[in-house]
PDB file of N, CA and C in Angstrom:
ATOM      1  N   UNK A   1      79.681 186.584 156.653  1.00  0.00           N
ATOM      2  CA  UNK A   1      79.453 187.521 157.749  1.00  0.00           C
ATOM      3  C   UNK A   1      78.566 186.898 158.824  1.00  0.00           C
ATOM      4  N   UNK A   2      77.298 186.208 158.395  1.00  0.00           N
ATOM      5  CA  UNK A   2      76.607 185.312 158.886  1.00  0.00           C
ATOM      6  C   UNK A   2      77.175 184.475 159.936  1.00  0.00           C
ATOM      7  N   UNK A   3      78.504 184.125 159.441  1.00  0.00           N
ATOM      8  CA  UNK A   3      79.359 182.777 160.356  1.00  0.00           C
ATOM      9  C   UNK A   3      79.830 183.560 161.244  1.00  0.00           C
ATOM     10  N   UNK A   4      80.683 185.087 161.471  1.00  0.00           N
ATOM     11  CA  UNK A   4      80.899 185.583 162.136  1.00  0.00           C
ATOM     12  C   UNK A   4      80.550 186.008 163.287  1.00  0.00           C
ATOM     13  N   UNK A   5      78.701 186.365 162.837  1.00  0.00           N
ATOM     14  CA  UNK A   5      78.013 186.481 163.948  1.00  0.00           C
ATOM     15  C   UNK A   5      77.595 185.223 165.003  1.00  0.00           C
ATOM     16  N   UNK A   6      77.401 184.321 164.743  1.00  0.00           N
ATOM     17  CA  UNK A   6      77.181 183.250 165.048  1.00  0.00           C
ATOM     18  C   UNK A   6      78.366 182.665 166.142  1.00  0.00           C
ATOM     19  N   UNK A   7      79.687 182.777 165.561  1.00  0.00           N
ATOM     20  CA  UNK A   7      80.884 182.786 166.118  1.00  0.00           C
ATOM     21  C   UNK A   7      81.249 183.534 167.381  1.00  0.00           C
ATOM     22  N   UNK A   8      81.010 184.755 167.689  1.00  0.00           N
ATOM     23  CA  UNK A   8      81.333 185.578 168.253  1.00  0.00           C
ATOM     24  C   UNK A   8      80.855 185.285 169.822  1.00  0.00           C
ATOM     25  N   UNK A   9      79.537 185.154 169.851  1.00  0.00           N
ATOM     26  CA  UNK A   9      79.181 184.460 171.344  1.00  0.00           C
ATOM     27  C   UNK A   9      79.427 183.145 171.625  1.00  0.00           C
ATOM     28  N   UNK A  10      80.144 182.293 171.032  1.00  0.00           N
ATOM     29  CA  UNK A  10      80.938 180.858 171.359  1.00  0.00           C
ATOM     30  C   UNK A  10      82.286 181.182 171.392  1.00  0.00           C
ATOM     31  N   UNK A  11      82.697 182.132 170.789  1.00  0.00           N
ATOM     32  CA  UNK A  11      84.227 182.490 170.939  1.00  0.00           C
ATOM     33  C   UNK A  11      84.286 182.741 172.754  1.00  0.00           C
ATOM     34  N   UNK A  12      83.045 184.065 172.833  1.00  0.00           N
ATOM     35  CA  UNK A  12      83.384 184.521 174.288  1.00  0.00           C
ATOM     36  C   UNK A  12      83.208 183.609 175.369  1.00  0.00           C
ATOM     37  N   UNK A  13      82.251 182.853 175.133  1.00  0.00           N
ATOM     38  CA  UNK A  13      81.853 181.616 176.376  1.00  0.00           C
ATOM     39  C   UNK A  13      83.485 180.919 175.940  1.00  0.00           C
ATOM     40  N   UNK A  14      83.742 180.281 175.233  1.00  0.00           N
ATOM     41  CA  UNK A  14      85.388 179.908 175.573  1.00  0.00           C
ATOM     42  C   UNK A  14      86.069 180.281 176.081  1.00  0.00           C
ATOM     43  N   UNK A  15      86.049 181.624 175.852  1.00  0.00           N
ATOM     44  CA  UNK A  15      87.115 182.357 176.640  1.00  0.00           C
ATOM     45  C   UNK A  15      86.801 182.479 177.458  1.00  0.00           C
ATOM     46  N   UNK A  16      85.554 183.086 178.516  1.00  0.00           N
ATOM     47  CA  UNK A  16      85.271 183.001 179.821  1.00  0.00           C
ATOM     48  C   UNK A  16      85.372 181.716 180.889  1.00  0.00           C
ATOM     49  N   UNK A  17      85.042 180.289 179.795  1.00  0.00           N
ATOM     50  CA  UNK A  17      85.800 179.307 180.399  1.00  0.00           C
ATOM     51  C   UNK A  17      87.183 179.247 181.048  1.00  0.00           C
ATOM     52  N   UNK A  18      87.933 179.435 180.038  1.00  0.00           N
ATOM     53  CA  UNK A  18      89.532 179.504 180.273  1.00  0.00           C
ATOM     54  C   UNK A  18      89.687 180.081 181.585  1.00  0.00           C
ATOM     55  N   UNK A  19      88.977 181.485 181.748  1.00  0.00           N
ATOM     56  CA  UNK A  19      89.636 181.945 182.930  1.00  0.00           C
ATOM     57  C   UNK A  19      88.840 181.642 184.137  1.00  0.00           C
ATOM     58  N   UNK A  20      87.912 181.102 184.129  1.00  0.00           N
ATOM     59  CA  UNK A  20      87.156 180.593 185.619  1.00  0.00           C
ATOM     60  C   UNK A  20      88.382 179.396 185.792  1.00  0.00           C
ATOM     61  N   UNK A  21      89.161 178.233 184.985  1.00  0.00           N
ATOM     62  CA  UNK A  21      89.559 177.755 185.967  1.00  0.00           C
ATOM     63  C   UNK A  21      91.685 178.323 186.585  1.00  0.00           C
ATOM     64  N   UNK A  22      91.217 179.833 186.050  1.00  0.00           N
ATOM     65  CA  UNK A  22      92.394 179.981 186.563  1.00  0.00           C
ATOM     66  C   UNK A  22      91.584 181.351 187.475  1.00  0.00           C
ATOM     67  N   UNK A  23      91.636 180.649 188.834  1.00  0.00           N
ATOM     68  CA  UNK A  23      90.795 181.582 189.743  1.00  0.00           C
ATOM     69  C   UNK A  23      91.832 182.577 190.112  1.00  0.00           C
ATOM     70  N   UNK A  24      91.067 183.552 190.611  1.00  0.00           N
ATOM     71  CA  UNK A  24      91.593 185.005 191.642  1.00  0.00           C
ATOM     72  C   UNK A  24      91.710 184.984 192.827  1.00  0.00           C
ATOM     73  N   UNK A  25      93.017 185.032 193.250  1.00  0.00           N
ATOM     74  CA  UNK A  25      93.650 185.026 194.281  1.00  0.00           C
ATOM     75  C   UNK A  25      92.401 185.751 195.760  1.00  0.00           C
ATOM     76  N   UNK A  26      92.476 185.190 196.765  1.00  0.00           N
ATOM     77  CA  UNK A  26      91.846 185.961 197.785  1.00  0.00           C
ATOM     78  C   UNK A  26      92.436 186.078 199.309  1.00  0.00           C
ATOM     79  N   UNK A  27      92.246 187.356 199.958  1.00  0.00           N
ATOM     80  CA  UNK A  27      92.703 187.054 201.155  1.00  0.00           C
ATOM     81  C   UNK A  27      93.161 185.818 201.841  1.00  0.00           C
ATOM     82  N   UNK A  28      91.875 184.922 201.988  1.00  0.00           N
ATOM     83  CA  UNK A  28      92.536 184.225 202.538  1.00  0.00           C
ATOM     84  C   UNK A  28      93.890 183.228 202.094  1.00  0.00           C
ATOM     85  N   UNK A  29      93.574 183.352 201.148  1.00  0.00           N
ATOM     86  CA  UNK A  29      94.888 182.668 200.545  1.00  0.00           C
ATOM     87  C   UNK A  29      96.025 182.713 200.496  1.00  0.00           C
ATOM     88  N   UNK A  30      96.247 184.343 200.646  1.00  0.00           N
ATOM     89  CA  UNK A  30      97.452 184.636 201.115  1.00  0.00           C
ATOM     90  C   UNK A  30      97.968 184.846 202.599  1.00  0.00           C
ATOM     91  N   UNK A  31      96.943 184.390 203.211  1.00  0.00           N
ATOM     92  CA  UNK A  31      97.001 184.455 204.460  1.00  0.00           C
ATOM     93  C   UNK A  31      97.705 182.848 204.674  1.00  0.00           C
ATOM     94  N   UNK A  32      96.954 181.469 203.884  1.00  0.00           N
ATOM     95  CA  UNK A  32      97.104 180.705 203.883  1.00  0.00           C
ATOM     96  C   UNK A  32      98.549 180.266 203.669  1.00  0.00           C
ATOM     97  N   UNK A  33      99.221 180.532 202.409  1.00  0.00           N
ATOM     98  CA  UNK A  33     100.476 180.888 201.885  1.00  0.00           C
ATOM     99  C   UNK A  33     101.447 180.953 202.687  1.00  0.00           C
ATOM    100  N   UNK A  34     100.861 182.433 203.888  1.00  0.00           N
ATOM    101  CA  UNK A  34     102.303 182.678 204.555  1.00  0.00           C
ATOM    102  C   UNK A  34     103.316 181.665 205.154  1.00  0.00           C
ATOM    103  N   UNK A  35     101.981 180.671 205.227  1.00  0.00           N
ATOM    104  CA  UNK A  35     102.993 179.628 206.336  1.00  0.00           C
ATOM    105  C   UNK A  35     104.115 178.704 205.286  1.00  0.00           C
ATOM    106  N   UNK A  36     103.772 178.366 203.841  1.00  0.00           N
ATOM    107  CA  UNK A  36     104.474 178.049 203.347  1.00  0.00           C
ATOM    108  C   UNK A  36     106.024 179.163 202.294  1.00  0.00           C
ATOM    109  N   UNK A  37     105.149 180.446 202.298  1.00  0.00           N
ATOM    110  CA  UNK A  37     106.049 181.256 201.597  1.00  0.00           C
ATOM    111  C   UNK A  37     105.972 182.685 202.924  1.00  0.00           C
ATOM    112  N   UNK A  38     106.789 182.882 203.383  1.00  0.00           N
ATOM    113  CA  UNK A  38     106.766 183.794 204.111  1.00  0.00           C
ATOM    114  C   UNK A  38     107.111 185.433 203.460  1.00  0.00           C
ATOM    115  N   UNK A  39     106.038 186.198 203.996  1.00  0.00           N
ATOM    116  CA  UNK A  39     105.689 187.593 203.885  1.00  0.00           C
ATOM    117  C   UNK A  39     105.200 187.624 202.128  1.00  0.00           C
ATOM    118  N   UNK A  40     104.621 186.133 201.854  1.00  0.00           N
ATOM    119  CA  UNK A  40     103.610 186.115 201.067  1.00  0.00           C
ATOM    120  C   UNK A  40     102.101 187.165 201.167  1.00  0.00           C
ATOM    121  N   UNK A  41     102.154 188.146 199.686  1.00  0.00           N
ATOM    122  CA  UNK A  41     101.122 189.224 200.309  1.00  0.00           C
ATOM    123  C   UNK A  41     100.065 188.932 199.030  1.00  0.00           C
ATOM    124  N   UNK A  42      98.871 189.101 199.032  1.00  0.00           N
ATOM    125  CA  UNK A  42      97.395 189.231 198.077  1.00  0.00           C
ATOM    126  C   UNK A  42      98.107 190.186 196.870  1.00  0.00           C
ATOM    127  N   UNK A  43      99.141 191.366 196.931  1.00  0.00           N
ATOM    128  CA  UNK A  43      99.309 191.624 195.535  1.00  0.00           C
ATOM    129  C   UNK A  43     100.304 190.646 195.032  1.00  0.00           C
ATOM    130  N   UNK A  44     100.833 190.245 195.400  1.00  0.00           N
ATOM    131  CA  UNK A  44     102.196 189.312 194.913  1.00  0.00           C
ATOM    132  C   UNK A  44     100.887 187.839 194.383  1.00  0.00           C
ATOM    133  N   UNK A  45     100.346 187.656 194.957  1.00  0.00           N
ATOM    134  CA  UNK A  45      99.351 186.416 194.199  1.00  0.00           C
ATOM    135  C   UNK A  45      98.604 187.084 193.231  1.00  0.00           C
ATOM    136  N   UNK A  46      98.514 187.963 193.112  1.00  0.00           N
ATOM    137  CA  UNK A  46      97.300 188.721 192.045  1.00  0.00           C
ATOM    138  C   UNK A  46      98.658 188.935 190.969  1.00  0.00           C
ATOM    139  N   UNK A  47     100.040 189.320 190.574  1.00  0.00           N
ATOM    140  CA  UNK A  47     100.497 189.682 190.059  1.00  0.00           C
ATOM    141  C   UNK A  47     101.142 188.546 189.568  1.00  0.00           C
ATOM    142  N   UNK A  48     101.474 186.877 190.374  1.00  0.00           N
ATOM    143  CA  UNK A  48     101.192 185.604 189.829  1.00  0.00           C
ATOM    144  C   UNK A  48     100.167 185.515 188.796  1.00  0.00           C
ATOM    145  N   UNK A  49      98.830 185.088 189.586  1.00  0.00           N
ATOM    146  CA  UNK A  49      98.037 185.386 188.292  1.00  0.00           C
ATOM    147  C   UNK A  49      97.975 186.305 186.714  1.00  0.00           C
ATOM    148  N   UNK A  50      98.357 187.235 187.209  1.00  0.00           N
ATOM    149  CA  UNK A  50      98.333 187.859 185.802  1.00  0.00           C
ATOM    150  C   UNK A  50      99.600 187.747 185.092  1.00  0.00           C
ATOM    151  N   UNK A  51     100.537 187.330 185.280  1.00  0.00           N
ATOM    152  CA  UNK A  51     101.719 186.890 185.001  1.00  0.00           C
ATOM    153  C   UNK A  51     101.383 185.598 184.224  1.00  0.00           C
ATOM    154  N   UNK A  52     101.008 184.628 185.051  1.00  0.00           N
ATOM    155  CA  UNK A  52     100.568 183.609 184.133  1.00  0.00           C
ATOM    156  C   UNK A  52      99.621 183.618 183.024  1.00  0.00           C
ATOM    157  N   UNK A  53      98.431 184.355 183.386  1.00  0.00           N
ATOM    158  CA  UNK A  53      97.781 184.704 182.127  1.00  0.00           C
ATOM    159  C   UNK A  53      98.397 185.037 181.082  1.00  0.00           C
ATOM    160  N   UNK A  54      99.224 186.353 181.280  1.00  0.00           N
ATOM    161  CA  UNK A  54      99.518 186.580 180.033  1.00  0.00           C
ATOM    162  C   UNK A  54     101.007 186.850 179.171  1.00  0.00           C
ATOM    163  N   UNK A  55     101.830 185.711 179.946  1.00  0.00           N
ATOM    164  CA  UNK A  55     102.771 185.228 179.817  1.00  0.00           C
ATOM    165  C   UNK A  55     102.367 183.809 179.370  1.00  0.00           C
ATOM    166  N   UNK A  56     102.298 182.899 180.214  1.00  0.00           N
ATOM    167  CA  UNK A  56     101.981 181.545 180.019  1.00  0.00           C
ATOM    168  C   UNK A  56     100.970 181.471 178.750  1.00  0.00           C
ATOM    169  N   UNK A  57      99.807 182.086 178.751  1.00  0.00           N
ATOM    170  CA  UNK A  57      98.897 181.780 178.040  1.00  0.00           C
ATOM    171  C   UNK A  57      98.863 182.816 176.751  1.00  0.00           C
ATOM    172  N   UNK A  58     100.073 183.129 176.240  1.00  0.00           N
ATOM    173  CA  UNK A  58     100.646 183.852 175.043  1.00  0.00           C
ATOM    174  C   UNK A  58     101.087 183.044 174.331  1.00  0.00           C
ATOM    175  N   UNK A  59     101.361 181.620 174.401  1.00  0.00           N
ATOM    176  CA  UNK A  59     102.279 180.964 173.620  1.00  0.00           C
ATOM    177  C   UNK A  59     101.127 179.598 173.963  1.00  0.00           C
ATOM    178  N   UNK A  60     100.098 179.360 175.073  1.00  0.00           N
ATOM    179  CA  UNK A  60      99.743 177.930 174.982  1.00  0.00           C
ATOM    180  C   UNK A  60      98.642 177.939 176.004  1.00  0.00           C
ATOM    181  N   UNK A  61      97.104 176.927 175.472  1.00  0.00           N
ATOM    182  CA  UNK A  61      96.494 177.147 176.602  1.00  0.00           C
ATOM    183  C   UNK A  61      97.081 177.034 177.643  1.00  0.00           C
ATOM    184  N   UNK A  62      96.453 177.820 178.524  1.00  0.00           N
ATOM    185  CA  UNK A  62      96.775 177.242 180.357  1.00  0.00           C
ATOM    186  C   UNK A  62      96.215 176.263 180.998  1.00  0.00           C
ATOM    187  N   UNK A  63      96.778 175.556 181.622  1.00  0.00           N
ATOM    188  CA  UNK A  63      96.470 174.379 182.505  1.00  0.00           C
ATOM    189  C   UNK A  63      95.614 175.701 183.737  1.00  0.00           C
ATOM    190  N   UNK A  64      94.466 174.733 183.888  1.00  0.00           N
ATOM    191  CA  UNK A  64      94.238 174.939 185.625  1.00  0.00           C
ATOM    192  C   UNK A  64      94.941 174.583 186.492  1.00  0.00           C
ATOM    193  N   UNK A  65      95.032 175.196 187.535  1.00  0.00           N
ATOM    194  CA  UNK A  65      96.469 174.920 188.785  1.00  0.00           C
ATOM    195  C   UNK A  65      96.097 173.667 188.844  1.00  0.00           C
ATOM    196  N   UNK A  66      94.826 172.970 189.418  1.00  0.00           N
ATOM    197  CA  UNK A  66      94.519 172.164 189.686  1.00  0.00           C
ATOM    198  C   UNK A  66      95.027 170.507 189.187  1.00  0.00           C
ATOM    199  N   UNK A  67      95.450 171.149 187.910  1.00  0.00           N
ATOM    200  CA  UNK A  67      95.769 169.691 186.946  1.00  0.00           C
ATOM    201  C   UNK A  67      97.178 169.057 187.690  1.00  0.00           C
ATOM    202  N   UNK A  68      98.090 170.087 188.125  1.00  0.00           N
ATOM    203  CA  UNK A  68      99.135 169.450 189.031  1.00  0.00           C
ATOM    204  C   UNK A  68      99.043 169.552 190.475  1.00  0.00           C
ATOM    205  N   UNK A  69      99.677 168.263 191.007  1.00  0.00           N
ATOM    206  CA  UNK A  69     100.000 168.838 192.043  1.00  0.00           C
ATOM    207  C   UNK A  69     100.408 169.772 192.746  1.00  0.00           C
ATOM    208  N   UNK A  70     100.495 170.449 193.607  1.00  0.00           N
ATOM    209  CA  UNK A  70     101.105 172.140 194.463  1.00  0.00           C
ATOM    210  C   UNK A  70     102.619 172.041 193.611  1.00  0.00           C
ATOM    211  N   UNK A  71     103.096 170.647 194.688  1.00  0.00           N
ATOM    212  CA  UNK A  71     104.905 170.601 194.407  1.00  0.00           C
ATOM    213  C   UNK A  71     105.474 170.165 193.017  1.00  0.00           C
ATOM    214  N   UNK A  72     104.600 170.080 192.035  1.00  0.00           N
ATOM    215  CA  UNK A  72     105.075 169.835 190.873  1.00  0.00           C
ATOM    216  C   UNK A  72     105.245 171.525 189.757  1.00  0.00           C
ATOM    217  N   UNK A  73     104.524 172.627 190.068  1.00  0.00           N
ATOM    218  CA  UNK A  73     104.169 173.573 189.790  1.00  0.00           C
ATOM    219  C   UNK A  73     105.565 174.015 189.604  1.00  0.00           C
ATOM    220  N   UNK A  74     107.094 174.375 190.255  1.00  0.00           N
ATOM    221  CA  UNK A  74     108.545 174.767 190.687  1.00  0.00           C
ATOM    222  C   UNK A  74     108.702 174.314 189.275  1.00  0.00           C
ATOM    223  N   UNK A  75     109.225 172.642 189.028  1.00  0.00           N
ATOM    224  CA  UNK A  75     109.145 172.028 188.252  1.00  0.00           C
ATOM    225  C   UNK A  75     108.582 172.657 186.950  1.00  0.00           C
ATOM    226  N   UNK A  76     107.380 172.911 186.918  1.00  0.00           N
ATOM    227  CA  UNK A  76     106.529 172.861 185.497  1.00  0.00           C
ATOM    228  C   UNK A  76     107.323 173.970 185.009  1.00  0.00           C
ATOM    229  N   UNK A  77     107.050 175.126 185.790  1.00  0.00           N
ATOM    230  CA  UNK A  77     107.854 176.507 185.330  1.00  0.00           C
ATOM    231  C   UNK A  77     108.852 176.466 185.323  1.00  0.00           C
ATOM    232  N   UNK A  78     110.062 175.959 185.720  1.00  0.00           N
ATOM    233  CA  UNK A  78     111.260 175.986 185.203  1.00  0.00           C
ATOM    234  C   UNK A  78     111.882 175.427 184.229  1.00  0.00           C
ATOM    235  N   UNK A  79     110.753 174.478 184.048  1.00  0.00           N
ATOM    236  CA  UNK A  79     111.015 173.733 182.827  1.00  0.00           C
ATOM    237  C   UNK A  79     110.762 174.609 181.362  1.00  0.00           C
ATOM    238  N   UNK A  80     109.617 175.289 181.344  1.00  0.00           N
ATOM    239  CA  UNK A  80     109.380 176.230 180.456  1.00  0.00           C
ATOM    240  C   UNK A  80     110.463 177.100 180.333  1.00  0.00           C
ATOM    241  N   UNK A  81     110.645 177.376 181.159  1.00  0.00           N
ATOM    242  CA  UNK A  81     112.471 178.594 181.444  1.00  0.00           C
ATOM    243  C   UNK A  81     113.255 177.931 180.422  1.00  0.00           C
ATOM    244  N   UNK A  82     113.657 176.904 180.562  1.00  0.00           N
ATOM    245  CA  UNK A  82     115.057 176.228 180.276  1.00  0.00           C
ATOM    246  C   UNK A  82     114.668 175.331 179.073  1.00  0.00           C
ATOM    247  N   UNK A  83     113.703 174.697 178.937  1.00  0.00           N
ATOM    248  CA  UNK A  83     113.871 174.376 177.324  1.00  0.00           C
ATOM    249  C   UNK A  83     112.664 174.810 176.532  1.00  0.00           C
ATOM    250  N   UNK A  84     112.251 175.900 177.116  1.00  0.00           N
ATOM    251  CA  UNK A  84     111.850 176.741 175.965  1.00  0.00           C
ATOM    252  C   UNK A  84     111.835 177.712 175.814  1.00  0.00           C
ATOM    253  N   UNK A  85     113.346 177.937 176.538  1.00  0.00           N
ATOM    254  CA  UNK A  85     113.579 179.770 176.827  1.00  0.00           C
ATOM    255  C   UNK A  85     112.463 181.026 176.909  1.00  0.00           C
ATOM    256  N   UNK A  86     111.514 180.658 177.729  1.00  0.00           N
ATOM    257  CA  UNK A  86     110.591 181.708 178.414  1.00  0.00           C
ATOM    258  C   UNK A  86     111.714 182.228 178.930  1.00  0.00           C
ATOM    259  N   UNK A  87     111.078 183.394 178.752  1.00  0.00           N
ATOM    260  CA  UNK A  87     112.154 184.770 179.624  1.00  0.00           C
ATOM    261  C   UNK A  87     111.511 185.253 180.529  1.00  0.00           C
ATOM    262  N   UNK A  88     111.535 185.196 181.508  1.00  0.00           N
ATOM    263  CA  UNK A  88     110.782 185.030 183.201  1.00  0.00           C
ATOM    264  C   UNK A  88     111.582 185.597 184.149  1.00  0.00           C
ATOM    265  N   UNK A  89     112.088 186.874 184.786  1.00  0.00           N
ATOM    266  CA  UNK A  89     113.091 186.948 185.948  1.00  0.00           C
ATOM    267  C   UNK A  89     112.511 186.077 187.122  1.00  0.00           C
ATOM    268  N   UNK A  90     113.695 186.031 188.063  1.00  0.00           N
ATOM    269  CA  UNK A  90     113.603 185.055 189.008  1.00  0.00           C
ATOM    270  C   UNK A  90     112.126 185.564 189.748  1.00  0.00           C
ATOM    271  N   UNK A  91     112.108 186.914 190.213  1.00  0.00           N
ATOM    272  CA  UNK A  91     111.068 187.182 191.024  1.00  0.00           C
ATOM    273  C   UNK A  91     109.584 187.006 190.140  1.00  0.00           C
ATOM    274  N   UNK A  92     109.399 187.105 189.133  1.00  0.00           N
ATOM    275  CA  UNK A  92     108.400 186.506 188.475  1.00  0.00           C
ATOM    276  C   UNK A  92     107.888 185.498 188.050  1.00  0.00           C
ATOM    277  N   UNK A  93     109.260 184.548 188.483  1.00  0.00           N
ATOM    278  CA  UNK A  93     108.430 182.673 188.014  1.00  0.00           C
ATOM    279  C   UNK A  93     107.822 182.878 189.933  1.00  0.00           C
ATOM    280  N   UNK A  94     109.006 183.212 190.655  1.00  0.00           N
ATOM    281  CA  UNK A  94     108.431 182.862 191.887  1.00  0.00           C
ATOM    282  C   UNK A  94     106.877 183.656 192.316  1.00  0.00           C
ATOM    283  N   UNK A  95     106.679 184.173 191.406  1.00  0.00           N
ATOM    284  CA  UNK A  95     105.365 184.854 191.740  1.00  0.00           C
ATOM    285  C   UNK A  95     104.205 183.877 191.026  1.00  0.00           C
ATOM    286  N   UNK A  96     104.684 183.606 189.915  1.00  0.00           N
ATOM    287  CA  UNK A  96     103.994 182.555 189.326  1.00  0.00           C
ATOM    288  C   UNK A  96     103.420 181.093 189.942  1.00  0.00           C
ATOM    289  N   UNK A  97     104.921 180.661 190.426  1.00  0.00           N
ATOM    290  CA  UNK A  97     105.133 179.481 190.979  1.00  0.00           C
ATOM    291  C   UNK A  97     104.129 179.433 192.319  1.00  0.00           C
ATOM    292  N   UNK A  98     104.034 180.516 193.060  1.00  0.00           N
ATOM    293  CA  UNK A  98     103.785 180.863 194.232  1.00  0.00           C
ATOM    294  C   UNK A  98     101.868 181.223 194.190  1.00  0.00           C
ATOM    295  N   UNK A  99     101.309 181.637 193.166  1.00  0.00           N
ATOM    296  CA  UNK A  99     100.345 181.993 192.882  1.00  0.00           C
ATOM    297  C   UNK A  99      99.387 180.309 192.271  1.00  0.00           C
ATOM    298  N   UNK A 100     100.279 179.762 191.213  1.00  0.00           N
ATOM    299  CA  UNK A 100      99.867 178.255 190.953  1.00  0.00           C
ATOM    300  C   UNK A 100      99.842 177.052 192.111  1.00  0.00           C
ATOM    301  N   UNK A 101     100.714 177.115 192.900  1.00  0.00           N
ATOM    302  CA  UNK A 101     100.771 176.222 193.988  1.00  0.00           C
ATOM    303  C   UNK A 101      99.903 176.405 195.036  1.00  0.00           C
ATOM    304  N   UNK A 102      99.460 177.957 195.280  1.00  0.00           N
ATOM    305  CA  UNK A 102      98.807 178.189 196.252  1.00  0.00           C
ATOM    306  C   UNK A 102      96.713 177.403 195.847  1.00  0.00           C
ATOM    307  N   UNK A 103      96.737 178.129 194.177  1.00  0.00           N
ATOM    308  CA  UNK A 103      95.747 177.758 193.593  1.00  0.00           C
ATOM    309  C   UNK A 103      95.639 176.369 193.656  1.00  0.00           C
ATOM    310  N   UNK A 104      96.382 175.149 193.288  1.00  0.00           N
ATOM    311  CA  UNK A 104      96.164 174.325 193.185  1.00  0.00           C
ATOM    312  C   UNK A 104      96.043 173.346 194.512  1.00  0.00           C
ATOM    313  N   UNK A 105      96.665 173.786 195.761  1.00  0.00           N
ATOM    314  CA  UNK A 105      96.259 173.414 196.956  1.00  0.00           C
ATOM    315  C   UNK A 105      95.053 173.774 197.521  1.00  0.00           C
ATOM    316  N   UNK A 106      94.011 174.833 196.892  1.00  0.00           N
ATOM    317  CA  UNK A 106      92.912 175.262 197.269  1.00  0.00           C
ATOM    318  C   UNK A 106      92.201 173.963 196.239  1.00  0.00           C
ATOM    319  N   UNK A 107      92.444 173.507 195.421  1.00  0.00           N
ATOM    320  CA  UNK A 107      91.723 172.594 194.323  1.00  0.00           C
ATOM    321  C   UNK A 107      91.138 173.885 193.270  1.00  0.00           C
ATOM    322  N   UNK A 108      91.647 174.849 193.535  1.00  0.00           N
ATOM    323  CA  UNK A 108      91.297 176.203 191.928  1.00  0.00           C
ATOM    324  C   UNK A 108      91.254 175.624 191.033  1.00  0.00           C
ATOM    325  N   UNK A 109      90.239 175.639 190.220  1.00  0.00           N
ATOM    326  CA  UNK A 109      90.013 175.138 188.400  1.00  0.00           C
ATOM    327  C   UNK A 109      89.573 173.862 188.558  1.00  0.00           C
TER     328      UNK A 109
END
C-alpha cells in the first residue's frame, strides 16, 4: 500500500508531462492557419487536439507536434489509417492533421 502511495504523485507529474508538450490551441493560431487551411477556426484546432489525445494516445504515447516536421504530420496520420487500421473519418484526421501541423510550426512541445 506503502508503494502505492509513493506512486501516485510520480504517476501524476508524468502525466502532466505528456500533456504540456501537446499544447492548446490559441487564437492566434488559428488565425495563423487560415492562410494555410482556409476558414480554419479555434474550435476545429481544439477538437484536433482532443482528437489526438484521445484517439492517438489510446493505443501509444504521443509524440509532441514538434518531433516532426509541419509537412510530415499528413503522412504520419495516414499512415496510422492504413496500416494500422485506426478508424478516423476523413474530417477528423484533417482536424488532427491540421491541429499537429499548426502545433508543430509554432515549435509546440
Amino acid at each position: 500500500m506503502k508503494t502505492l502511495l509513493f506512486l501516485a504523485p510520480l504517476l501524476a507529474a508524468v502525466a502532466a508531462c505528456g500533456r504540456a508538450a501537446v499544447p492548446e490551441p490559441t487564437a492566434a493560431d488559428a488565425v495563423r492557419g487560415g492562410a494555410q487551411f482556409p476558414g480554419l477556426t479555434l474550435g476545429e484546432l481544439h477538437q484536433g487536439r482532443t482528437l489526438y489525445m484521445s484517439r492517438c494516445g489510446s493505443c501509444h504515447v504521443l509524440k509532441a507536434p514538434a518531433e516532426l516536421p509541419p509537412e510530415q504530420w499528413q503522412a504520419e496520420v495516414e499512415e496510422m489509417r492504413a496500416k494500422n487500421g485506426v478508424k478516423l473519418s476523413d474530417d477528423e484526421t484533417r482536424a488532427i492533421v491540421r491541429y499537429l501541423s499548426l502545433a508543430a510550426s509554432a515549435g509546440g512541445g
